[in-house]
PDB file of N, CA and C in Angstrom:
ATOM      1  N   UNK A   1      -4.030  34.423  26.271  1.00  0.00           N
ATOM      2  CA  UNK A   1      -4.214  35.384  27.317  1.00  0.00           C
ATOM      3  C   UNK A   1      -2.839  35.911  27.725  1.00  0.00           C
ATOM      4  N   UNK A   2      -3.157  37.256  27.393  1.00  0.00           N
ATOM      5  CA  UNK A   2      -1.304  37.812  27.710  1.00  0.00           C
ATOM      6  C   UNK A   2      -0.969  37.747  29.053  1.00  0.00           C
ATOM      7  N   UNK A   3      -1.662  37.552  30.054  1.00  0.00           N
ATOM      8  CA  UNK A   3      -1.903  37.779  31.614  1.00  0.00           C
ATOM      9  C   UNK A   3      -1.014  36.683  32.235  1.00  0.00           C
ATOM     10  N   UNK A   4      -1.249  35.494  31.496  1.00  0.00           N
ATOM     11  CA  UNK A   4      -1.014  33.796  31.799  1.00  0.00           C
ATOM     12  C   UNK A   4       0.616  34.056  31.516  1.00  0.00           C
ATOM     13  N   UNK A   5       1.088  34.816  30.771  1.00  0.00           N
ATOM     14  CA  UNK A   5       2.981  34.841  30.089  1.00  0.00           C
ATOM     15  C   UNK A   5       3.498  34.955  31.175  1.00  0.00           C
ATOM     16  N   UNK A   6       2.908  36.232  31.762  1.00  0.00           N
ATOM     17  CA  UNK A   6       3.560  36.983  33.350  1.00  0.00           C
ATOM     18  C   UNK A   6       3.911  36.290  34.560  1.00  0.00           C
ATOM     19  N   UNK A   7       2.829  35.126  34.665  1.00  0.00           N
ATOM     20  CA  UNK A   7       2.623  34.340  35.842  1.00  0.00           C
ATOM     21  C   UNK A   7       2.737  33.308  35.536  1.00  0.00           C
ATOM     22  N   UNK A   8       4.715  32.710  36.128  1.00  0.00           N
ATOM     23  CA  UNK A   8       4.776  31.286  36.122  1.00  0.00           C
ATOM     24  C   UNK A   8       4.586  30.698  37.617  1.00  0.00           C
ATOM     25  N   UNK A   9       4.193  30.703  38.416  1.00  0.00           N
ATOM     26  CA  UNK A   9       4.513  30.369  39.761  1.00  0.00           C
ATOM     27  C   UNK A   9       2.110  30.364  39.716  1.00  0.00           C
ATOM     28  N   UNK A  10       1.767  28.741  39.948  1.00  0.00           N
ATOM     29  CA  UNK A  10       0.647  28.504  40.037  1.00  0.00           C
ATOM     30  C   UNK A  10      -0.113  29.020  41.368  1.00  0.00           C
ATOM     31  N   UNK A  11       0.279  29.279  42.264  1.00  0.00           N
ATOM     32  CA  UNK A  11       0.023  29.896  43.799  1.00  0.00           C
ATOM     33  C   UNK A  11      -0.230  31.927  43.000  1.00  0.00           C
ATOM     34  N   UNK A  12       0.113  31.936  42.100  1.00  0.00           N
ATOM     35  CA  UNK A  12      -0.461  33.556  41.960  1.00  0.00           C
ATOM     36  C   UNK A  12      -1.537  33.386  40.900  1.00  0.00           C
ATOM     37  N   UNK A  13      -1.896  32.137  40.865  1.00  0.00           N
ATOM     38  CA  UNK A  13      -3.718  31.961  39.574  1.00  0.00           C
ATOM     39  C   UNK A  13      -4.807  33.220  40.069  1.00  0.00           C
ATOM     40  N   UNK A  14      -4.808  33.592  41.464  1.00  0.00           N
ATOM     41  CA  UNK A  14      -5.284  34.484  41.846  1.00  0.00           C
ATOM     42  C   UNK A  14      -5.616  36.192  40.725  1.00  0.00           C
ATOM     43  N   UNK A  15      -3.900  36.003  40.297  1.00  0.00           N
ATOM     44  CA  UNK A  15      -4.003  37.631  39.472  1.00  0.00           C
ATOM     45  C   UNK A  15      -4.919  37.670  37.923  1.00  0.00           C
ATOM     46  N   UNK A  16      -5.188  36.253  38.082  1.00  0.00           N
ATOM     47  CA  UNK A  16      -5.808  35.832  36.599  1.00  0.00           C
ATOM     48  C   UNK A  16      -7.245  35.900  36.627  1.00  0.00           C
ATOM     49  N   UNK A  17      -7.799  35.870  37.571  1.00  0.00           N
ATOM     50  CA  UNK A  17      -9.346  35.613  37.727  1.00  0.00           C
ATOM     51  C   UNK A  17      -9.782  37.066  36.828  1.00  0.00           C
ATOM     52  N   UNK A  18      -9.353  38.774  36.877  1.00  0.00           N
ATOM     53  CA  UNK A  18      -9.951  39.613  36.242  1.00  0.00           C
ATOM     54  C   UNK A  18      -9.832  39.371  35.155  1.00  0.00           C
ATOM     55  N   UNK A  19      -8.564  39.136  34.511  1.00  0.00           N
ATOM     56  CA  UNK A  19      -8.451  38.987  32.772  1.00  0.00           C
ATOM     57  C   UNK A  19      -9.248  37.997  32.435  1.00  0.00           C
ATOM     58  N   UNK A  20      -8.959  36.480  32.917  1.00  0.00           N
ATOM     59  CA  UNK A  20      -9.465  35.205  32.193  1.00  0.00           C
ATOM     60  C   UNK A  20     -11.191  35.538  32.635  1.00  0.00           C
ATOM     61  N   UNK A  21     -11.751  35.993  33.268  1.00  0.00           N
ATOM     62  CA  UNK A  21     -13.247  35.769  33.435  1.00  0.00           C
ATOM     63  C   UNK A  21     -13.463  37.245  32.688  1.00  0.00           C
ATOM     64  N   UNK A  22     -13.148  38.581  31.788  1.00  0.00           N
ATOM     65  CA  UNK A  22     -13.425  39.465  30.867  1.00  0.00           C
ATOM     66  C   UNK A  22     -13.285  38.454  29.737  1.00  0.00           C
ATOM     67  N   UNK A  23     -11.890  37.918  29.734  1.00  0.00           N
ATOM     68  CA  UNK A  23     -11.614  37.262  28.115  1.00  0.00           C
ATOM     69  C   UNK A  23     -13.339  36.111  28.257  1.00  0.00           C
ATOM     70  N   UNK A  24     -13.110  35.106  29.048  1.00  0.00           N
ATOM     71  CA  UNK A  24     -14.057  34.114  28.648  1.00  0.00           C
ATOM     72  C   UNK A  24     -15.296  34.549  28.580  1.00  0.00           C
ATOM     73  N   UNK A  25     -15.963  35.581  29.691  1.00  0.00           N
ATOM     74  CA  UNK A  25     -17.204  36.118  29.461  1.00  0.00           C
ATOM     75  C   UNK A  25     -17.520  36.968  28.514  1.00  0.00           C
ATOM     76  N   UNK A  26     -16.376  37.726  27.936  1.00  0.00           N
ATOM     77  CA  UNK A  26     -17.035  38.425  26.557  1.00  0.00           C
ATOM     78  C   UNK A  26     -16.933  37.329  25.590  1.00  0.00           C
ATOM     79  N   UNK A  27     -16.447  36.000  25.324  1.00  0.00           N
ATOM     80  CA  UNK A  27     -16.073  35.644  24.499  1.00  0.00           C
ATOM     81  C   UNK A  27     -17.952  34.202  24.146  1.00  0.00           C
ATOM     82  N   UNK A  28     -18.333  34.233  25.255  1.00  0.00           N
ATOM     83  CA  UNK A  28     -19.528  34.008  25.804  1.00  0.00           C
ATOM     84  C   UNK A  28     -20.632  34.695  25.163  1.00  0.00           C
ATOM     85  N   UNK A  29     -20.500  35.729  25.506  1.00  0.00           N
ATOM     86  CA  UNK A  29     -21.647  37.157  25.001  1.00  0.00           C
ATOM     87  C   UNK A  29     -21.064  37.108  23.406  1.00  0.00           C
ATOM     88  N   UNK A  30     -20.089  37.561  22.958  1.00  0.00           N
ATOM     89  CA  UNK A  30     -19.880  37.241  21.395  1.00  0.00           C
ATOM     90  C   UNK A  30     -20.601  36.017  20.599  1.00  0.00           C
ATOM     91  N   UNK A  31     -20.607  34.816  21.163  1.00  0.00           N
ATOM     92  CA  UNK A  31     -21.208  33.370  20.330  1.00  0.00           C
ATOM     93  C   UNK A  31     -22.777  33.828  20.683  1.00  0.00           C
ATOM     94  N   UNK A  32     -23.131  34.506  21.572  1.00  0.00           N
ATOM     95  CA  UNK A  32     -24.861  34.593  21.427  1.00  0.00           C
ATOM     96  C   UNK A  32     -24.780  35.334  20.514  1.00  0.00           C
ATOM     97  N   UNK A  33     -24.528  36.676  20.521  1.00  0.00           N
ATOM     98  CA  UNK A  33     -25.129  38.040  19.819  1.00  0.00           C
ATOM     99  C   UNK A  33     -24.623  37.505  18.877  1.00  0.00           C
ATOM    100  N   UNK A  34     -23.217  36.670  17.762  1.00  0.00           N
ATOM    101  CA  UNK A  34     -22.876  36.417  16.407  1.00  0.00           C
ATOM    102  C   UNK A  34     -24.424  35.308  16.419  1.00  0.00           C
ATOM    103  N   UNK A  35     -24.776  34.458  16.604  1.00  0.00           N
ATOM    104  CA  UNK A  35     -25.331  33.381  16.826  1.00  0.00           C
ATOM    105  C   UNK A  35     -26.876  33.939  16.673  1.00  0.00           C
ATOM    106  N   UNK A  36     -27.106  34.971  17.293  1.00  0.00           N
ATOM    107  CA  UNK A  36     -28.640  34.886  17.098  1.00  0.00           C
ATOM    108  C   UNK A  36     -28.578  35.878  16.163  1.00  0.00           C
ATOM    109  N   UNK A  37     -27.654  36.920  15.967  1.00  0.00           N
ATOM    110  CA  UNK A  37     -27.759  38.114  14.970  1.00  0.00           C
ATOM    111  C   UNK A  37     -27.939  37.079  13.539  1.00  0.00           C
ATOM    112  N   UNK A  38     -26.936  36.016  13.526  1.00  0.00           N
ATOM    113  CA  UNK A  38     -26.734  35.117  12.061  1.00  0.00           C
ATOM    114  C   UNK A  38     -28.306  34.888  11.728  1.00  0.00           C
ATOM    115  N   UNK A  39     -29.062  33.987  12.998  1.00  0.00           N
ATOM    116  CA  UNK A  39     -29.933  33.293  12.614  1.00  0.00           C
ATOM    117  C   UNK A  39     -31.382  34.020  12.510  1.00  0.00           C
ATOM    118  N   UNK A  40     -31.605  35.697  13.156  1.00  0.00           N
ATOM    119  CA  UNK A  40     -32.453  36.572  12.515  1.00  0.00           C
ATOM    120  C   UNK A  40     -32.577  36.845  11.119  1.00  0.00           C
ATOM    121  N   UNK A  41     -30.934  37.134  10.635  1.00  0.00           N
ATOM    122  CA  UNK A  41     -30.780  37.749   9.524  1.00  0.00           C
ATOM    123  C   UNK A  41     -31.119  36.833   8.620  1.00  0.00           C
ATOM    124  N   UNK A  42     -30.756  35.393   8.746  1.00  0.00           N
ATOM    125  CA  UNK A  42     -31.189  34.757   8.076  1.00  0.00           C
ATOM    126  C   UNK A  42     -32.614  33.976   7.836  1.00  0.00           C
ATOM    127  N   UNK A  43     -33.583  33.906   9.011  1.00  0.00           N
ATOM    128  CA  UNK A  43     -34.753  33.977   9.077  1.00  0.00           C
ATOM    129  C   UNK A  43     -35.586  34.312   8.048  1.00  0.00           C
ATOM    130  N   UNK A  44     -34.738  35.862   7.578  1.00  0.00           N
ATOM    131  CA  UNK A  44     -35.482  37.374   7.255  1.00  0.00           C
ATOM    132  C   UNK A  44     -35.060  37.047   5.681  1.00  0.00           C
ATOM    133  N   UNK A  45     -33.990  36.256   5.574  1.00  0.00           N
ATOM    134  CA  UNK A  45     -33.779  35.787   3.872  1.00  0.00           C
ATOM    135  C   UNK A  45     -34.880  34.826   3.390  1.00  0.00           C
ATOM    136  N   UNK A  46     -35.644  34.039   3.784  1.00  0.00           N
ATOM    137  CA  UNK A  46     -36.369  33.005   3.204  1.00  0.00           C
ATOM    138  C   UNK A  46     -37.324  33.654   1.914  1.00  0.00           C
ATOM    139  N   UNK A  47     -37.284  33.094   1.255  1.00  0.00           N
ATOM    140  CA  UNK A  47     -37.721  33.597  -0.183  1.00  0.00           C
ATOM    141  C   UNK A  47     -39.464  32.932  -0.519  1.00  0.00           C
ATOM    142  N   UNK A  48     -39.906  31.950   0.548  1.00  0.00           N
ATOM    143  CA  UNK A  48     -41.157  31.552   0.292  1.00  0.00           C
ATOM    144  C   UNK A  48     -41.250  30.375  -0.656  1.00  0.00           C
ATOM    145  N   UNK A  49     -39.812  29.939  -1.511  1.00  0.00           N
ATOM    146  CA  UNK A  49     -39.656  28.895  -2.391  1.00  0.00           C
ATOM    147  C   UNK A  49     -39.074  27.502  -1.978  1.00  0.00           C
ATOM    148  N   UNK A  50     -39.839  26.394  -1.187  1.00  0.00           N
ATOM    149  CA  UNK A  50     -39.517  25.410  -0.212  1.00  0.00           C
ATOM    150  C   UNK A  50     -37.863  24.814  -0.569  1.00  0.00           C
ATOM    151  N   UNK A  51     -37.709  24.419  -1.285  1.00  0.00           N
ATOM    152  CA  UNK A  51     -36.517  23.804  -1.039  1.00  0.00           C
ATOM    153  C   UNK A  51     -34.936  25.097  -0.636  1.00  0.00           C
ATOM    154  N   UNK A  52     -35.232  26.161  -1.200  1.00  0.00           N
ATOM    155  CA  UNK A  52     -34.143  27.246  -0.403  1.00  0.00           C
ATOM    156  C   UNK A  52     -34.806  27.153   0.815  1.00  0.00           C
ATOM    157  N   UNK A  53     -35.783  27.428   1.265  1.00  0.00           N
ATOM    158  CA  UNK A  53     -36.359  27.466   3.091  1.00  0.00           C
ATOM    159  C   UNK A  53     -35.854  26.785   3.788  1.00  0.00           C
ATOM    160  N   UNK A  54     -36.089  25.516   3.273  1.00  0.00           N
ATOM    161  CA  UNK A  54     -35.647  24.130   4.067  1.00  0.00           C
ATOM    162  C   UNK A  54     -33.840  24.622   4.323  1.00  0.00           C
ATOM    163  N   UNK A  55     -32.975  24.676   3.298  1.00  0.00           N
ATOM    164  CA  UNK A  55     -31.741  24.973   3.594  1.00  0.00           C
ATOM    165  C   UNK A  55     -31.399  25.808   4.343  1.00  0.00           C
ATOM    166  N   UNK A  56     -32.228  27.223   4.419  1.00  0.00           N
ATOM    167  CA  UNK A  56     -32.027  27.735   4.960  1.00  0.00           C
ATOM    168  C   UNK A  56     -32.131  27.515   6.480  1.00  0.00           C
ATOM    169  N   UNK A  57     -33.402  26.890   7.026  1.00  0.00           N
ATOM    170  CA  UNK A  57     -33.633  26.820   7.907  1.00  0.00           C
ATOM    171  C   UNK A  57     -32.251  25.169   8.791  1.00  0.00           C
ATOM    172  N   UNK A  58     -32.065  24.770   7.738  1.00  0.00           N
ATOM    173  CA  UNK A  58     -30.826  23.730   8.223  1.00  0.00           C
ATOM    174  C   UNK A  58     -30.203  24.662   8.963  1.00  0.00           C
ATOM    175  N   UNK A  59     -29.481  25.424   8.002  1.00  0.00           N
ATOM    176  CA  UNK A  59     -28.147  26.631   8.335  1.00  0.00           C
ATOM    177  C   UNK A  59     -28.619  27.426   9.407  1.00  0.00           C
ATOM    178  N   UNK A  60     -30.112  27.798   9.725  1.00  0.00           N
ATOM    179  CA  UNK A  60     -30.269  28.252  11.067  1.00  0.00           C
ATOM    180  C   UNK A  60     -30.029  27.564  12.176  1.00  0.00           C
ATOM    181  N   UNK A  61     -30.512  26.216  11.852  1.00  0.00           N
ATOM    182  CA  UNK A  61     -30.480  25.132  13.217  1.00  0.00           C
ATOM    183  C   UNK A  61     -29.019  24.680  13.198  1.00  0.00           C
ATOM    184  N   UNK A  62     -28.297  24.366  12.509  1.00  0.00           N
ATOM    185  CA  UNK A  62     -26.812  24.623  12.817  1.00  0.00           C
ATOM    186  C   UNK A  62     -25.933  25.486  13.083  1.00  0.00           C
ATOM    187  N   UNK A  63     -26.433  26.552  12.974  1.00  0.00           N
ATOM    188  CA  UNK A  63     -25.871  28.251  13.546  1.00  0.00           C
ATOM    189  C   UNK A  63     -26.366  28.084  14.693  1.00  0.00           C
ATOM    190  N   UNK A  64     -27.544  27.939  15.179  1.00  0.00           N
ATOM    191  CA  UNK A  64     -27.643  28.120  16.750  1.00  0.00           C
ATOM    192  C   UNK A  64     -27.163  26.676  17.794  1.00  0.00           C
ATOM    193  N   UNK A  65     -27.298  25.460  17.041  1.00  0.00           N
ATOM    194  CA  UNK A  65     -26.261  24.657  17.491  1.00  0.00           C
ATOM    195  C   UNK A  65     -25.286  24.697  17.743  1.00  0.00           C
ATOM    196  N   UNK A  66     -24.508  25.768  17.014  1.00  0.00           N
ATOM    197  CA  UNK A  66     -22.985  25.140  17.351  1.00  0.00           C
ATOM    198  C   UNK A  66     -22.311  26.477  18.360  1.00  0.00           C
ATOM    199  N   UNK A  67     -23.193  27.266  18.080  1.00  0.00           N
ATOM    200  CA  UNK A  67     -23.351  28.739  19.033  1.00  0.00           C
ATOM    201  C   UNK A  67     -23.605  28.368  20.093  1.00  0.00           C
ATOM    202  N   UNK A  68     -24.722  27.652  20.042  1.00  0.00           N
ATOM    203  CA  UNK A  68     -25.184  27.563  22.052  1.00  0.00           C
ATOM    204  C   UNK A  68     -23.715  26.257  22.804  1.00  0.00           C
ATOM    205  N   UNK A  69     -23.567  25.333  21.639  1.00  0.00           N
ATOM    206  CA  UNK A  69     -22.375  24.545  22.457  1.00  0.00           C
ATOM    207  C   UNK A  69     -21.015  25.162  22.726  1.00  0.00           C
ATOM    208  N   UNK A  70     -20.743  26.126  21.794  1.00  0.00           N
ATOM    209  CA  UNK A  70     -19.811  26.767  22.075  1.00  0.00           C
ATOM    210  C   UNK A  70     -19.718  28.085  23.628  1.00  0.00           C
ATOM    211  N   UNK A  71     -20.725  28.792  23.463  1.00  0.00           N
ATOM    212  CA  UNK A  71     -21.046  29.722  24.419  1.00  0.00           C
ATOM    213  C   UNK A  71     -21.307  28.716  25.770  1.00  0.00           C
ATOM    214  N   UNK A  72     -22.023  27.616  25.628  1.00  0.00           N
ATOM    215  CA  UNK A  72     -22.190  26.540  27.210  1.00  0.00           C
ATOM    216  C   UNK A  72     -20.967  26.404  27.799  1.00  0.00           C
ATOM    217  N   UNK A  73     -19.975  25.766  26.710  1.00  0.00           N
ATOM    218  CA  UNK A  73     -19.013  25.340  27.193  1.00  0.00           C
ATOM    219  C   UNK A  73     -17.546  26.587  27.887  1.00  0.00           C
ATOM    220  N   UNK A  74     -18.239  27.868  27.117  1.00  0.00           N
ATOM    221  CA  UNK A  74     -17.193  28.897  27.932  1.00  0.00           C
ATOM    222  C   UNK A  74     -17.753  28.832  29.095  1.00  0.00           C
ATOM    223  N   UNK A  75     -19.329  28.913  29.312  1.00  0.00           N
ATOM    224  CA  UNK A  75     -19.917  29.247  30.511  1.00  0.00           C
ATOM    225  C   UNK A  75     -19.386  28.426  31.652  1.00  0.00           C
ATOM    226  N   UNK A  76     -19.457  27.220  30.955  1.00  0.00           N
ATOM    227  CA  UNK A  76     -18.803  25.873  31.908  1.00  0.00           C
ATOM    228  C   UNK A  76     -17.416  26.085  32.380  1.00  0.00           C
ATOM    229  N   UNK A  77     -16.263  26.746  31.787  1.00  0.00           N
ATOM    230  CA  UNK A  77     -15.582  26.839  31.979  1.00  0.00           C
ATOM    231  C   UNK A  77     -15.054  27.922  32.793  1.00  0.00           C
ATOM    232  N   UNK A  78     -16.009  28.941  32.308  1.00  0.00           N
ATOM    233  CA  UNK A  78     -15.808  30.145  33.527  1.00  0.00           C
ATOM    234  C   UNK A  78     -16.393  29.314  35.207  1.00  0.00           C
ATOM    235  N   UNK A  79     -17.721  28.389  35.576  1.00  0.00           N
ATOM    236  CA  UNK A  79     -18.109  27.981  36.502  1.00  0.00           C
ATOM    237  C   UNK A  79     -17.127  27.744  37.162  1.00  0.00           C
ATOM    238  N   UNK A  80     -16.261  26.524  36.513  1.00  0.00           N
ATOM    239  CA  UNK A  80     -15.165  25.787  37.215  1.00  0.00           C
ATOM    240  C   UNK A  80     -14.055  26.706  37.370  1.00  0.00           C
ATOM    241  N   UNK A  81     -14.060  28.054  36.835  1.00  0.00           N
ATOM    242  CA  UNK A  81     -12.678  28.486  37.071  1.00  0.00           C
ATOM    243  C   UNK A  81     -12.908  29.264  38.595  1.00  0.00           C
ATOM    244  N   UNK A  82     -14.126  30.091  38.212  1.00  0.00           N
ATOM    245  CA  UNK A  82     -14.470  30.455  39.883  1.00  0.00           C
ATOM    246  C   UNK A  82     -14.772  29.479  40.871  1.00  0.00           C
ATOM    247  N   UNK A  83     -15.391  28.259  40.503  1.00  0.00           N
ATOM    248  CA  UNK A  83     -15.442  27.456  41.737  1.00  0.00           C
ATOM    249  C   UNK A  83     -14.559  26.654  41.749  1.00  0.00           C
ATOM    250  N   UNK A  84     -13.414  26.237  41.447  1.00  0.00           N
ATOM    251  CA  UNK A  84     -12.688  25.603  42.123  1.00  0.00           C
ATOM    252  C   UNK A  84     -11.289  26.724  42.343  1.00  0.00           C
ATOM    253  N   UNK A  85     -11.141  27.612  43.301  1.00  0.00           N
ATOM    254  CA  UNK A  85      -9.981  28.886  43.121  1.00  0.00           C
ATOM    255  C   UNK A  85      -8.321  28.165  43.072  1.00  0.00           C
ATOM    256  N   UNK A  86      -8.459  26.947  44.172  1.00  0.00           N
ATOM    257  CA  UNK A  86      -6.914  26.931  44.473  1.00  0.00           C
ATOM    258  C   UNK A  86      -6.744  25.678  43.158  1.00  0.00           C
ATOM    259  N   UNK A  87      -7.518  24.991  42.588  1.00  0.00           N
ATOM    260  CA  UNK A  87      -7.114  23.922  41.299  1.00  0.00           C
ATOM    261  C   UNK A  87      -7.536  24.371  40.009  1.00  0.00           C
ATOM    262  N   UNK A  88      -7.138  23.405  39.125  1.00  0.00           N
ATOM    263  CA  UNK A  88      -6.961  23.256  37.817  1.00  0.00           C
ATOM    264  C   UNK A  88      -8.234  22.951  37.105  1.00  0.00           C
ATOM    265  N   UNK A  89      -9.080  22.533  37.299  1.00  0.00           N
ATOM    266  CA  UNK A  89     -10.362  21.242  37.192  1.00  0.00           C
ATOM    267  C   UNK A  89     -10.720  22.460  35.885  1.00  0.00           C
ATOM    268  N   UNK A  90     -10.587  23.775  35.450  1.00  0.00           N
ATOM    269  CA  UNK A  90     -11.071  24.449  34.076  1.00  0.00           C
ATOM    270  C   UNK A  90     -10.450  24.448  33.273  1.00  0.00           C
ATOM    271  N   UNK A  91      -9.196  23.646  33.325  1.00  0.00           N
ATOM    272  CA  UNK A  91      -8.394  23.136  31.790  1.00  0.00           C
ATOM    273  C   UNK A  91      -9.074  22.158  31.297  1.00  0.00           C
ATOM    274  N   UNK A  92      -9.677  20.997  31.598  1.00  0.00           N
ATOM    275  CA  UNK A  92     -10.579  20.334  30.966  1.00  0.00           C
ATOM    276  C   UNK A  92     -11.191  20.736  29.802  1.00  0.00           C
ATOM    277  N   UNK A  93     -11.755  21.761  29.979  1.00  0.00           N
ATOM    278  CA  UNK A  93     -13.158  22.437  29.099  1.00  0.00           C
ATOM    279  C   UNK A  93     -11.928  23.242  28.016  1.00  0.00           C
ATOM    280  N   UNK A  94     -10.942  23.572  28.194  1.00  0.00           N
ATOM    281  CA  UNK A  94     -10.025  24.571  27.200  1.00  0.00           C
ATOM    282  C   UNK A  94     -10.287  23.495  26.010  1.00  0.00           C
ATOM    283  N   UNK A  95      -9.864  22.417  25.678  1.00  0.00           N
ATOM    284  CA  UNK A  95      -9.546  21.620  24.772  1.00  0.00           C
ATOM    285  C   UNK A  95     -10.789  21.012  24.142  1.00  0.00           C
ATOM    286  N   UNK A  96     -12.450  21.158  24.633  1.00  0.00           N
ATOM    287  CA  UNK A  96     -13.217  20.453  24.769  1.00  0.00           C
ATOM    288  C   UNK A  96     -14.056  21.087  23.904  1.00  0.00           C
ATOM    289  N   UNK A  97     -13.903  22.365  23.831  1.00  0.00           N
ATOM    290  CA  UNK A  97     -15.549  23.362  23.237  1.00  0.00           C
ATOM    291  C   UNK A  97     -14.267  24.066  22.206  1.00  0.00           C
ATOM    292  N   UNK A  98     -15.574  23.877  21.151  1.00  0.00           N
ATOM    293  CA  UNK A  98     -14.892  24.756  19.701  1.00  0.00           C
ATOM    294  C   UNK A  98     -14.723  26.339  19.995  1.00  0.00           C
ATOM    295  N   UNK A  99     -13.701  26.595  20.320  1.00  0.00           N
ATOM    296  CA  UNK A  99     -13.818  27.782  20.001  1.00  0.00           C
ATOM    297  C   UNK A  99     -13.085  28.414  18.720  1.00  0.00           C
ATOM    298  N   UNK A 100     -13.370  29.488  17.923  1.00  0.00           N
ATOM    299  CA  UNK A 100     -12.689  30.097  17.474  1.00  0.00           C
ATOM    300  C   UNK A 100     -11.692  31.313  17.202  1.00  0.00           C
ATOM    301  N   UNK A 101     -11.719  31.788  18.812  1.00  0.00           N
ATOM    302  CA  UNK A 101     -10.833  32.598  18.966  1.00  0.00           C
ATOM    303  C   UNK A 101      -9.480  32.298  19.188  1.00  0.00           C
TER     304      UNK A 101
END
């Protein structure tokens, strides 16, 4: 977050709340829409021949697994960043949820 370079002095976390809650909430909305767009498209591949189905349908249930833990845990992290304003308590979750951005 280029926002975080600007501001060394922790008493101005204040100027961060617009950037860090756009960055984390689009980044939120991205793991659904990649996440369910994956697991339509792939739905829509099944060929009717059981053992590709079955795989396929693995690779769905692990696409939306690792999508919904990822997207929870921004969510979680945006919670704690608005509710706790004057502390830290949403660095926790930075290190905790896969992200790949």
């Amino acid at each position: 977050m280029a926002a975080s370079a600007h501001i060394r002095d922790y008493s101005m976390k204040a100027k961060l709340h617009g950037p860090a809650l756009t960055w984390l909430l689009s980044s939120a909305i991205a793991d659904v829409i990649i996440t369910s767009s994956l697991a339509i498209d792939l739905s829509r591949r099944k060929s009717g021949f059981g053992p590709t189905d079955d795989v396929i349908r693995k690779i769905i249930r692990l696409t939306i697994q690792t999508g919904f833990i990822t997207a929870f845990f921004t969510v979680l992290d945006v919670v704690s960043f608005l509710a706790g304003p004057r502390t830290m308590v949403y660095i926790i979750f930075i290190p905790i949820f896969p992200s790949s951005k």
